[in-house]
C-alpha atoms as a PDB file:
ATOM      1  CA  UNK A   1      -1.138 -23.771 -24.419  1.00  0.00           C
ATOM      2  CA  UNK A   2       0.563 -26.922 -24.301  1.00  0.00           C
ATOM      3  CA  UNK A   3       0.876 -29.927 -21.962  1.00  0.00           C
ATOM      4  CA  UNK A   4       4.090 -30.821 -21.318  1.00  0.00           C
ATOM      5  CA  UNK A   5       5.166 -33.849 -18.650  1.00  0.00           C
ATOM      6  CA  UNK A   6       7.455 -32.855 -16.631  1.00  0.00           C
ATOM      7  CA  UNK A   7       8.880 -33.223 -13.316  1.00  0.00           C
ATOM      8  CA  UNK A   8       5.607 -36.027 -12.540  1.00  0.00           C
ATOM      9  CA  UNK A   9       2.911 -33.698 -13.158  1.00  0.00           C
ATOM     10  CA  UNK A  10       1.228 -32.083 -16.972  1.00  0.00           C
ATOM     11  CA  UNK A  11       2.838 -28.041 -16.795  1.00  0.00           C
ATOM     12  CA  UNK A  12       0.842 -26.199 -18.932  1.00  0.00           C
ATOM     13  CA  UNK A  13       2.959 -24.072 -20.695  1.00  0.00           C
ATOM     14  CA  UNK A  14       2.855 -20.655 -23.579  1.00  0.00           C
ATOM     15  CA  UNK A  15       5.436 -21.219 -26.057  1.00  0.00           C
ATOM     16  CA  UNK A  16       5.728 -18.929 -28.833  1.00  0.00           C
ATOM     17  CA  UNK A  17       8.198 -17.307 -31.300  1.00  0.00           C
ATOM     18  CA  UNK A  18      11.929 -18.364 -32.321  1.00  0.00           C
ATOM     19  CA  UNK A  19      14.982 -17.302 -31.247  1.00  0.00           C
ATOM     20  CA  UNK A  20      16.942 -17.333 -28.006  1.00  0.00           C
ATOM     21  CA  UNK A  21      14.445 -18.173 -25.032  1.00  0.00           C
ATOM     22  CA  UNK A  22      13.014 -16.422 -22.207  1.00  0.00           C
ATOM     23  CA  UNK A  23      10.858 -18.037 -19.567  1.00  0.00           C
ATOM     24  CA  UNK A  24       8.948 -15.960 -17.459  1.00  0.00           C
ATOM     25  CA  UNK A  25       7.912 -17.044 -14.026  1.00  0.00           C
ATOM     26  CA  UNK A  26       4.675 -15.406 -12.846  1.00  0.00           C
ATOM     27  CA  UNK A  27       4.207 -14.457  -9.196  1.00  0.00           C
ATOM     28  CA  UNK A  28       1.963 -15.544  -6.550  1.00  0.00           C
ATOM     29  CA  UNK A  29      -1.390 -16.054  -6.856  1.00  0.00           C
ATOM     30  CA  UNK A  30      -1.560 -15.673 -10.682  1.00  0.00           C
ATOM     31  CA  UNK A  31      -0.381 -17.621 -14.168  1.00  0.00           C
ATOM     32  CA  UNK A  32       1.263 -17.238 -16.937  1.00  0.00           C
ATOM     33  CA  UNK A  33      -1.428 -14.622 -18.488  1.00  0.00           C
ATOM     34  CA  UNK A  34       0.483 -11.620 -16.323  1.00  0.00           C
ATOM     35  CA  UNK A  35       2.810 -11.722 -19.045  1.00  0.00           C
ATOM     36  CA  UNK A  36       0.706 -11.446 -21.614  1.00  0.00           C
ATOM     37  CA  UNK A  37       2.032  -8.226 -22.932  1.00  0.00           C
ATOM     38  CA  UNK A  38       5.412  -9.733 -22.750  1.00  0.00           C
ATOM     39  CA  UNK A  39       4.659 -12.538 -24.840  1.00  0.00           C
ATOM     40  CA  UNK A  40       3.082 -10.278 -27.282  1.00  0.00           C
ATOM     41  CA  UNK A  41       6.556  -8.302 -27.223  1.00  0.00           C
ATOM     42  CA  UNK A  42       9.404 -10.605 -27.185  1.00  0.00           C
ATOM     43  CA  UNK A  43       7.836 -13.530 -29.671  1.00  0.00           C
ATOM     44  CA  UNK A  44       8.870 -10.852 -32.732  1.00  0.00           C
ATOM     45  CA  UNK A  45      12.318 -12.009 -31.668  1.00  0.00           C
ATOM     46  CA  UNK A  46      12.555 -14.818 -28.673  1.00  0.00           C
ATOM     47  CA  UNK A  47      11.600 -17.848 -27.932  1.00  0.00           C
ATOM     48  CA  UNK A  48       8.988 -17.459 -24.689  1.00  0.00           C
ATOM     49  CA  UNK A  49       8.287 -19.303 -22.619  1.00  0.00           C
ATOM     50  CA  UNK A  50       5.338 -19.063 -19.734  1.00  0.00           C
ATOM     51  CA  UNK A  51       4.312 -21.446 -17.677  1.00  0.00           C
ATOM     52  CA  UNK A  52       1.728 -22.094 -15.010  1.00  0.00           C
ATOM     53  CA  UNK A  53       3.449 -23.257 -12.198  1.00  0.00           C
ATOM     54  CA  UNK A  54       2.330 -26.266 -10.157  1.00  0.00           C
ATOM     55  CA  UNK A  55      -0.801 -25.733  -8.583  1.00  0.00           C
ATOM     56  CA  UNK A  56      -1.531 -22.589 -10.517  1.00  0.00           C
ATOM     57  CA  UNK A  57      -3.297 -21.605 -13.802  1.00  0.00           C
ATOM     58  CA  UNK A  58      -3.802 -25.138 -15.629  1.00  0.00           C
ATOM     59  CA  UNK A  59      -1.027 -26.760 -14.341  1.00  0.00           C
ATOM     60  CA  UNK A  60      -2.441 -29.576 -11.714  1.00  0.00           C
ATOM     61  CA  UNK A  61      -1.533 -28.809  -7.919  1.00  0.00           C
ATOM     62  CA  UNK A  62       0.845 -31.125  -5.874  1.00  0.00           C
ATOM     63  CA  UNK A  63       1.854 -31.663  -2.374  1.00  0.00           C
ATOM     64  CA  UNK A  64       0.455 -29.769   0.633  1.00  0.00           C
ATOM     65  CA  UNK A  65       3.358 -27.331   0.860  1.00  0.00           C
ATOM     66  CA  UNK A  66       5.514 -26.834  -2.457  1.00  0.00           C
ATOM     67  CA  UNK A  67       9.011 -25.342  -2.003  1.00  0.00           C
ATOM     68  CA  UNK A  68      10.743 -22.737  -4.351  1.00  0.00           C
ATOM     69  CA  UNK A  69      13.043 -25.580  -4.613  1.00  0.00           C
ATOM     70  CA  UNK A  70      10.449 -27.521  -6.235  1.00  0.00           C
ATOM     71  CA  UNK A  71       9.432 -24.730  -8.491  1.00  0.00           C
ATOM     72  CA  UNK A  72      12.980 -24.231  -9.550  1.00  0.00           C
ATOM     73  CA  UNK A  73      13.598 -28.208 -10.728  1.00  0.00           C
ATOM     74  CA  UNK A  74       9.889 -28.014 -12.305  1.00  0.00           C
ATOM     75  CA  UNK A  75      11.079 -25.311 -14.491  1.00  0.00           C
ATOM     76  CA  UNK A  76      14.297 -26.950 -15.434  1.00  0.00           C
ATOM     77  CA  UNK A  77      12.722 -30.475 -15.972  1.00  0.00           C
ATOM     78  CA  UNK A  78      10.554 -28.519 -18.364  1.00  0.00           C
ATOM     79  CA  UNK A  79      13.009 -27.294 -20.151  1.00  0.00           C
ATOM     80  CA  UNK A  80      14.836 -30.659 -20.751  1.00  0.00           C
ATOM     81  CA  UNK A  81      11.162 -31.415 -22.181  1.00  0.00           C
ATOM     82  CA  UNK A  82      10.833 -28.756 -24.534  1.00  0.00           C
ATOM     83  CA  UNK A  83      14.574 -29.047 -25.647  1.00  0.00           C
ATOM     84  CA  UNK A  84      16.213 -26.047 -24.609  1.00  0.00           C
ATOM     85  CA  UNK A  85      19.489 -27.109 -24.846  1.00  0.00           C
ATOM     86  CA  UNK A  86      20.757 -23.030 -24.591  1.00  0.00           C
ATOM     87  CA  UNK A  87      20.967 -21.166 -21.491  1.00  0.00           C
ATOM     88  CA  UNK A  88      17.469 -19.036 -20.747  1.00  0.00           C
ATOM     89  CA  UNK A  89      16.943 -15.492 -19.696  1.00  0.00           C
ATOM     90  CA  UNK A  90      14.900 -16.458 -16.602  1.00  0.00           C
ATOM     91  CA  UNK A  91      12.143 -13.468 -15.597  1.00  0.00           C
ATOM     92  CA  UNK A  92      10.306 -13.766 -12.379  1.00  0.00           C
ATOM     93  CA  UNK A  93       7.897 -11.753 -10.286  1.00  0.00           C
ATOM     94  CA  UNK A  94       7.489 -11.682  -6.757  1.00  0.00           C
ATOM     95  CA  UNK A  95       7.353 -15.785  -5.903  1.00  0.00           C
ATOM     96  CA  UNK A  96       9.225 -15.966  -9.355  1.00  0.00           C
ATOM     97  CA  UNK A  97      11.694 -13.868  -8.192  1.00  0.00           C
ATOM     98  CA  UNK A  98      12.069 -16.547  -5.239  1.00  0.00           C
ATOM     99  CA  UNK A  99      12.349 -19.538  -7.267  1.00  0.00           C
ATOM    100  CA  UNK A 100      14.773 -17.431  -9.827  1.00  0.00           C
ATOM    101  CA  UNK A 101      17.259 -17.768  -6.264  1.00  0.00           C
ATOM    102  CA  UNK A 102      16.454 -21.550  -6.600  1.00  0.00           C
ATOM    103  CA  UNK A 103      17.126 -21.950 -10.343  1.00  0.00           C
ATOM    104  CA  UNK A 104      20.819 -19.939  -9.803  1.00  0.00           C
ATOM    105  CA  UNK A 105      21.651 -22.172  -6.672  1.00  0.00           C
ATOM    106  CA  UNK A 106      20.467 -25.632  -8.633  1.00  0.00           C
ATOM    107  CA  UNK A 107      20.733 -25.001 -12.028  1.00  0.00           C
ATOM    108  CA  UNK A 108      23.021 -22.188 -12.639  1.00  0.00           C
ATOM    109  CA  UNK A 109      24.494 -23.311 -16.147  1.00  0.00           C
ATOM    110  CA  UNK A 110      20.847 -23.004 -18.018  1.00  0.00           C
ATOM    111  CA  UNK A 111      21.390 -19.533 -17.205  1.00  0.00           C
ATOM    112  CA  UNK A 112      21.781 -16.564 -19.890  1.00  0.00           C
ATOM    113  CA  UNK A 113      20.488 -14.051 -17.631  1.00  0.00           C
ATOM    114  CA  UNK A 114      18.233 -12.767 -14.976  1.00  0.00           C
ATOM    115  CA  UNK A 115      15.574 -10.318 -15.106  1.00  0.00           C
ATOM    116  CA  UNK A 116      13.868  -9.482 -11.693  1.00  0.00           C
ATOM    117  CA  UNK A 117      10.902  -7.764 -10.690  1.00  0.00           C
ATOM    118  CA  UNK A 118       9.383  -6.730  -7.447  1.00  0.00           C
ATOM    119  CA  UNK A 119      11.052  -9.595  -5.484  1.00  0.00           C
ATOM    120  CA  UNK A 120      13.362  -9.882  -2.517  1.00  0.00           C
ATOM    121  CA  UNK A 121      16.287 -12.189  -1.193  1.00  0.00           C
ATOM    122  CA  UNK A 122      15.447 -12.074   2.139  1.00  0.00           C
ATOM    123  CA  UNK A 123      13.124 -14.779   4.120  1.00  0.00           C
ATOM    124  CA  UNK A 124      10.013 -13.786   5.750  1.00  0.00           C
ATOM    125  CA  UNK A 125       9.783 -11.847   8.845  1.00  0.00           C
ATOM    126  CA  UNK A 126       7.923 -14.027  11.920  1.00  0.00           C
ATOM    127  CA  UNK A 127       4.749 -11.907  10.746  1.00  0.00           C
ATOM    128  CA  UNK A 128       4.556 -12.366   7.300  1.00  0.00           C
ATOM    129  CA  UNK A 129       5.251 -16.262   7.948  1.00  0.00           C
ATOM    130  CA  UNK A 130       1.947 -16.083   9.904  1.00  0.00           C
ATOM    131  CA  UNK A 131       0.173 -14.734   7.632  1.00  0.00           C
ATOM    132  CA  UNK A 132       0.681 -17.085   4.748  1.00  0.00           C
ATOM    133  CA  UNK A 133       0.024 -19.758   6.988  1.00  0.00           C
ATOM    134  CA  UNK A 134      -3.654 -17.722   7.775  1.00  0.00           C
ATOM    135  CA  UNK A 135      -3.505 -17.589   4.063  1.00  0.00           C
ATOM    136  CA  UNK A 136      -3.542 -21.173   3.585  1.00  0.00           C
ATOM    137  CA  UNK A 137      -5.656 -22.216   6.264  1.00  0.00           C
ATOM    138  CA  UNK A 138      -8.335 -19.468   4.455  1.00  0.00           C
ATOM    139  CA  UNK A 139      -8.484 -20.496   1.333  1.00  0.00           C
ATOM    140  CA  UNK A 140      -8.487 -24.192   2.044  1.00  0.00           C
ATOM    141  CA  UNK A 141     -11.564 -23.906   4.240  1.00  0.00           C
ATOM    142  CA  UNK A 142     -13.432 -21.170   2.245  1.00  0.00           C
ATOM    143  CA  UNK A 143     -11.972 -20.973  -1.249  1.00  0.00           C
ATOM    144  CA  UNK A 144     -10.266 -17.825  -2.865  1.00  0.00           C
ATOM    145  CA  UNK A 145     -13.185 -15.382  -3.177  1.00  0.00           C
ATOM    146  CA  UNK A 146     -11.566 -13.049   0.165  1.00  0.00           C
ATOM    147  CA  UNK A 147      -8.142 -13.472  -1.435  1.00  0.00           C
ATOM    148  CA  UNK A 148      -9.495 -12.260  -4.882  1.00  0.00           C
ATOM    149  CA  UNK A 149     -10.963  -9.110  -3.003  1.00  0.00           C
ATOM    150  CA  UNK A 150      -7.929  -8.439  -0.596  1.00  0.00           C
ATOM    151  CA  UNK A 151      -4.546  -9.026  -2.887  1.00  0.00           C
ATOM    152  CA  UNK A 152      -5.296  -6.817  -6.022  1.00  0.00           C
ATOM    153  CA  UNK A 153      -5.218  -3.337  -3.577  1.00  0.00           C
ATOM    154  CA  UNK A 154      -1.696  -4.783  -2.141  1.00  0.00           C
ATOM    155  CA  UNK A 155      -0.550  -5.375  -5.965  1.00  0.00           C
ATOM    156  CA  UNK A 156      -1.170  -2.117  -7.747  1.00  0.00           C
ATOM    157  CA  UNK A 157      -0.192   1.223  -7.775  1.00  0.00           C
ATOM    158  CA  UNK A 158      -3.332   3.980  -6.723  1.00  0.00           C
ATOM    159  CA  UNK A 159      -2.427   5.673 -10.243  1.00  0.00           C
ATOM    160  CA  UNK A 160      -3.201   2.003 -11.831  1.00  0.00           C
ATOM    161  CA  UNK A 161      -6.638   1.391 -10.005  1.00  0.00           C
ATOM    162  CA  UNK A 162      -7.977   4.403 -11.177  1.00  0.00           C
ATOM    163  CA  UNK A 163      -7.121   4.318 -14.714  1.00  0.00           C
ATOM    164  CA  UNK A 164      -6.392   0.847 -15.474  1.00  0.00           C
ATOM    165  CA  UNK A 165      -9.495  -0.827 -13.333  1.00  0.00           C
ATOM    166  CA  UNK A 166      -9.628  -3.552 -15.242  1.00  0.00           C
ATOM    167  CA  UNK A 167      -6.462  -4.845 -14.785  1.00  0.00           C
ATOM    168  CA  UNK A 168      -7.671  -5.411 -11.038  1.00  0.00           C
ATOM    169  CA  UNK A 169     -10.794  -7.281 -12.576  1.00  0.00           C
ATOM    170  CA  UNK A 170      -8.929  -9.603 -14.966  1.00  0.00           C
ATOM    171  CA  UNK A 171      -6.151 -10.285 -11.635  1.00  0.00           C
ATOM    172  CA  UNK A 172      -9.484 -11.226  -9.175  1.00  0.00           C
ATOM    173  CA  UNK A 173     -10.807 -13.466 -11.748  1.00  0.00           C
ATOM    174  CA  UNK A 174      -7.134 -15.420 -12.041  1.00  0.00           C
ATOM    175  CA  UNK A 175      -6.983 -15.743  -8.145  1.00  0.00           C
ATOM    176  CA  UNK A 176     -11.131 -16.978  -8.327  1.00  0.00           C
ATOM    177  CA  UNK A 177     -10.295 -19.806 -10.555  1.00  0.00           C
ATOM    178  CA  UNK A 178      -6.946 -20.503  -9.027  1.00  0.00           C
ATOM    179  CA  UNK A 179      -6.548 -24.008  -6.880  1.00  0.00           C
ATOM    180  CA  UNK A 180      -7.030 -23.546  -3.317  1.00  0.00           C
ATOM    181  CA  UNK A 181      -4.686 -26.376  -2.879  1.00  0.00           C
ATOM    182  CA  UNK A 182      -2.168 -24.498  -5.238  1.00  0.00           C
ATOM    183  CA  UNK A 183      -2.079 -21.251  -3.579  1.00  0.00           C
ATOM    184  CA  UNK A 184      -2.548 -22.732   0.495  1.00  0.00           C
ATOM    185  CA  UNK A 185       1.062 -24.937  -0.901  1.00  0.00           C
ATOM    186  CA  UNK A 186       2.789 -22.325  -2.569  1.00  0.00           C
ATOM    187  CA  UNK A 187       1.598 -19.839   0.248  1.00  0.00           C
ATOM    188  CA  UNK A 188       3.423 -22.454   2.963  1.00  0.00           C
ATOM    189  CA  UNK A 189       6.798 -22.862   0.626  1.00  0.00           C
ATOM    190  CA  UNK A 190       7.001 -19.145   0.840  1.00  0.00           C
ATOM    191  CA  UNK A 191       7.049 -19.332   4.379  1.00  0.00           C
ATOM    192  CA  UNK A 192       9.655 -21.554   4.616  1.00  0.00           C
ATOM    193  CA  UNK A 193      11.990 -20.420   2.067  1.00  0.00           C
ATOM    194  CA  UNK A 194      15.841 -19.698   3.167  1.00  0.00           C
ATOM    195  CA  UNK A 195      16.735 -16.358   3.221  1.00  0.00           C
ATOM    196  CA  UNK A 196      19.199 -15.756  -0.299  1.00  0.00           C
ATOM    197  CA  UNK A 197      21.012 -12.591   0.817  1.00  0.00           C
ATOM    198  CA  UNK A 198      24.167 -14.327   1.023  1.00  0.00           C
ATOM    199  CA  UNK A 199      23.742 -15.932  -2.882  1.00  0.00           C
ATOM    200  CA  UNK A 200      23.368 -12.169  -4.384  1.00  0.00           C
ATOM    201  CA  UNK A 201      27.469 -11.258  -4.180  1.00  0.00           C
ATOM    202  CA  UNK A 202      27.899 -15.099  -6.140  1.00  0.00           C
ATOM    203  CA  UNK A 203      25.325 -14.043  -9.234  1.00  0.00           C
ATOM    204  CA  UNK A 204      27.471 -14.263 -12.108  1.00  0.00           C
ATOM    205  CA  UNK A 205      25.588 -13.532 -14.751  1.00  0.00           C
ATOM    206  CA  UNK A 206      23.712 -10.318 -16.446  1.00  0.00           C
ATOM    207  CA  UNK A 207      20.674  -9.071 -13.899  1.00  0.00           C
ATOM    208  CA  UNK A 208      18.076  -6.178 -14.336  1.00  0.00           C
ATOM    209  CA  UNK A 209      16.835  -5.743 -11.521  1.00  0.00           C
ATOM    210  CA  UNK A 210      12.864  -3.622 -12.211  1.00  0.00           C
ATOM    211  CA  UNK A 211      10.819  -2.277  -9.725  1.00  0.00           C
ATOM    212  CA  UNK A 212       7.605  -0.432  -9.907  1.00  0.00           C
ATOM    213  CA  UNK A 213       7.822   3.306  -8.037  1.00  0.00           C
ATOM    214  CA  UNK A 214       5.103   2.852  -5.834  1.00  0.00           C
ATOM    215  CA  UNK A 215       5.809  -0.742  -5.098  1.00  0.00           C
ATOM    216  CA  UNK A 216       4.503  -0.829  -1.236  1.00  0.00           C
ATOM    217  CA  UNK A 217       5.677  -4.868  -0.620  1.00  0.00           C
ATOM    218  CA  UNK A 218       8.802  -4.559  -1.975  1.00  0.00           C
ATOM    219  CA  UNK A 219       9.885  -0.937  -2.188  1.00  0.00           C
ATOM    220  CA  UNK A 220      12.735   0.640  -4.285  1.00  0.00           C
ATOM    221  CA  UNK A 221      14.966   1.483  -2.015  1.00  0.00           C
ATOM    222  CA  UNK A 222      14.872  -2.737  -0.650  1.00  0.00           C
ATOM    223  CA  UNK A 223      15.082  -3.704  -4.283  1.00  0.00           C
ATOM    224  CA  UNK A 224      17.932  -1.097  -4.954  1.00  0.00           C
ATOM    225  CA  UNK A 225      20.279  -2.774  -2.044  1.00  0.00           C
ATOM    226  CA  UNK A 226      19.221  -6.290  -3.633  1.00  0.00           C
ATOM    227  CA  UNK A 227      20.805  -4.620  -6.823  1.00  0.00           C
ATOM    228  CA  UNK A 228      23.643  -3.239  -5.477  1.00  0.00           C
ATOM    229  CA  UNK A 229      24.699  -6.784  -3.731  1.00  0.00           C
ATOM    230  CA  UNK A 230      24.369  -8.429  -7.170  1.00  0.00           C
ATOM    231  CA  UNK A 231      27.824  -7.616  -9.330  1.00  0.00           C
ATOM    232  CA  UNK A 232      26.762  -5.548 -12.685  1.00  0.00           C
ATOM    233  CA  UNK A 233      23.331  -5.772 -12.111  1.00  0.00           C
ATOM    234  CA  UNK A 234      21.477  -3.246 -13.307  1.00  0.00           C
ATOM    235  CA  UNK A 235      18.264  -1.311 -11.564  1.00  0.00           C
ATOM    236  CA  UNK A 236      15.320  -0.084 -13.133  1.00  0.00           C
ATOM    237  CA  UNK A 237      12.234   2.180 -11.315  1.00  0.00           C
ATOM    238  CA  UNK A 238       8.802   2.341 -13.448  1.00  0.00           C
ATOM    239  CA  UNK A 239       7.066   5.408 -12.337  1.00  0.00           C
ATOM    240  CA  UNK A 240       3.582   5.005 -12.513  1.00  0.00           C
ATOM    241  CA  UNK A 241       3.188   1.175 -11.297  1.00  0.00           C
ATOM    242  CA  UNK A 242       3.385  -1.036  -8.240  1.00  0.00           C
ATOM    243  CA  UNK A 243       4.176  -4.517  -7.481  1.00  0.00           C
ATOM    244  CA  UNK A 244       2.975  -5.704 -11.018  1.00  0.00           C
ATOM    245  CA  UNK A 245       5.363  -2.828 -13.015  1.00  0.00           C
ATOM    246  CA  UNK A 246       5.362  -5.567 -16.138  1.00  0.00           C
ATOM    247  CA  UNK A 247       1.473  -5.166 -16.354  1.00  0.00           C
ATOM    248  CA  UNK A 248       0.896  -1.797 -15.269  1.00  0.00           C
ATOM    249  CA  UNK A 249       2.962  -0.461 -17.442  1.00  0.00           C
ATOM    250  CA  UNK A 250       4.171  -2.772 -19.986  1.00  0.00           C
ATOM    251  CA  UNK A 251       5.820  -0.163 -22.276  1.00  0.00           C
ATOM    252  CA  UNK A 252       8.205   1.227 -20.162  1.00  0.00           C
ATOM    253  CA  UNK A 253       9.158  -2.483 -18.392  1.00  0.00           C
ATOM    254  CA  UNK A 254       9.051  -3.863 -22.350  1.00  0.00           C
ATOM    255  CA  UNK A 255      11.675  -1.043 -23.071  1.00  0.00           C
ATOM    256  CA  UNK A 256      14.043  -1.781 -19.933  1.00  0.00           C
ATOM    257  CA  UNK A 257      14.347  -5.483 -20.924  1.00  0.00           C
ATOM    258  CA  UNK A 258      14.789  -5.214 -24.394  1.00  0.00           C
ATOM    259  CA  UNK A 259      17.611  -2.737 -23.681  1.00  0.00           C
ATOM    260  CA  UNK A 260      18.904  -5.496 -21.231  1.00  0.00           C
ATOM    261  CA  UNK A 261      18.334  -8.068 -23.484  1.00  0.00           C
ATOM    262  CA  UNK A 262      20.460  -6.614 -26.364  1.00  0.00           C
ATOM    263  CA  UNK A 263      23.503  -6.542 -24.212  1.00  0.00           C
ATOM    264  CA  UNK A 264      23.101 -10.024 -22.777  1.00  0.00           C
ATOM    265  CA  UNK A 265      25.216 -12.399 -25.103  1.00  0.00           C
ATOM    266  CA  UNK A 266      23.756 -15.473 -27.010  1.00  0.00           C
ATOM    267  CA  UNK A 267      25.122 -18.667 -27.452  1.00  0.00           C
END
């Protein structure tokens, strides 16, 4: 990986392969490695693009509560580092999918096309806001070892823990060695993100939307309105996978974008 300045802080950052870029913005609590059969995928004929985001993976952590805001100008400051001077196909998961509302509202000309998985537009309900402040509190008093244990059931499919466990091993060891300072900020910027329902009639650019069929924390049927709301977009179900559909099942998510990707148009 390489370490970029950007933004104030070193991003640690995958870049590999030529050719029109994608950057792909991993979800909450992991890094850049979720992509890893992405990377392996696009390089023959992209420029990729995965970073740890602040606080997560390599990449330092910074204030006590970092905002998808925050996230979003990271990204683009990293850019302007690297020298992308052409518009991105931004791909984000979950929390990426939160900062992808960011990057549109702040930064909407670096933008070739969207690609989101297993994310939502609206804010959190009273409840969930309670529990990512629990979160926080948790894993700044007694590190990430309960998180490690509780998140992985929440983030794959039944089908995927029983034959794919080691998927579920290589995710707890990412959250282990995560910052507890990373996750406890991120965890609070979720909380107090805006809800974006309102942005997704304005999206005027090419959007998969991808969702895995037994995605329990954000189902099809919420990501197919978030579709519908967006003009053009297009909507994708994985069979087979959950909340992580690009990991679980890389072949059939790899197929969807690549299909998406040939009718997006390059500068």
């Amino acid at each position: 990986m390489s370490v970029v300045r950007a933004n104030g802080i070193d991003q640690h950052v995958l870049v590999q392969g030529e050719g029109a870029p994608i950057l792909f913005v991993h979800g909450f609590p992991l890094d850049h490695t979720m992509w890893r059969w992405q990377v392996g995928r696009f390089t023959r004929s992209h420029r990729v693009i995965a970073p740890d985001l602040r606080g997560f993976g390599q990449t330092p952590a910074g204030p006590d509560k970092v905002s998808m805001e925050l996230f979003a100008d990271d990204l683009a400051a990293l850019l302007d580092e690297l020298h992308v001077a052409e518009p991105v196909v931004l791909c984000g998961l979950s929390m990426g999918g939160y900062i992808a509302w960011q990057f549109v509202r702040r930064h909407r000309h670096r933008l070739a096309g969207l690609v989101l998985c297993d994310t939502r537009a609206t804010a959190d309900t009273p409840e969930i806001q309670q529990n990512r402040s629990q979160t926080a509190e948790h894993v700044l008093a007694s590190g990430t070892a309960t998180l490690a244990e509780s998140i992985p059931g929440k983030l794959f499919s039944a089908e995927t823990s029983e034959r794919q466990p080691q998927l579920i091993d290589e995710t707890k060891k990412v959250i282990l060695r995560t910052s507890p300072q990373g996750i406890a900020a991120a965890a609070l910027g979720m909380a107090d993100r805006a809800d974006m329902t309102n942005l997704l009639p304005e999206i005027d650019i090419p959007t998969l939307v991808v969702v895995g069929a037994d995605d329990q924390l954000t189902p099809p049927a919420e990501m197919q309105q978030l579709a519908d709301a967006i003009p053009g977009a297009e909507f994708v179900v994985i069979e087979n996978a959950g909340h992580m559909a690009p990991l679980e099942s890389a072949g059939k998510f790899n197929l969807a974008m690549q299909q998406f990707l040939d009718r997006v148009p390059t500068v």
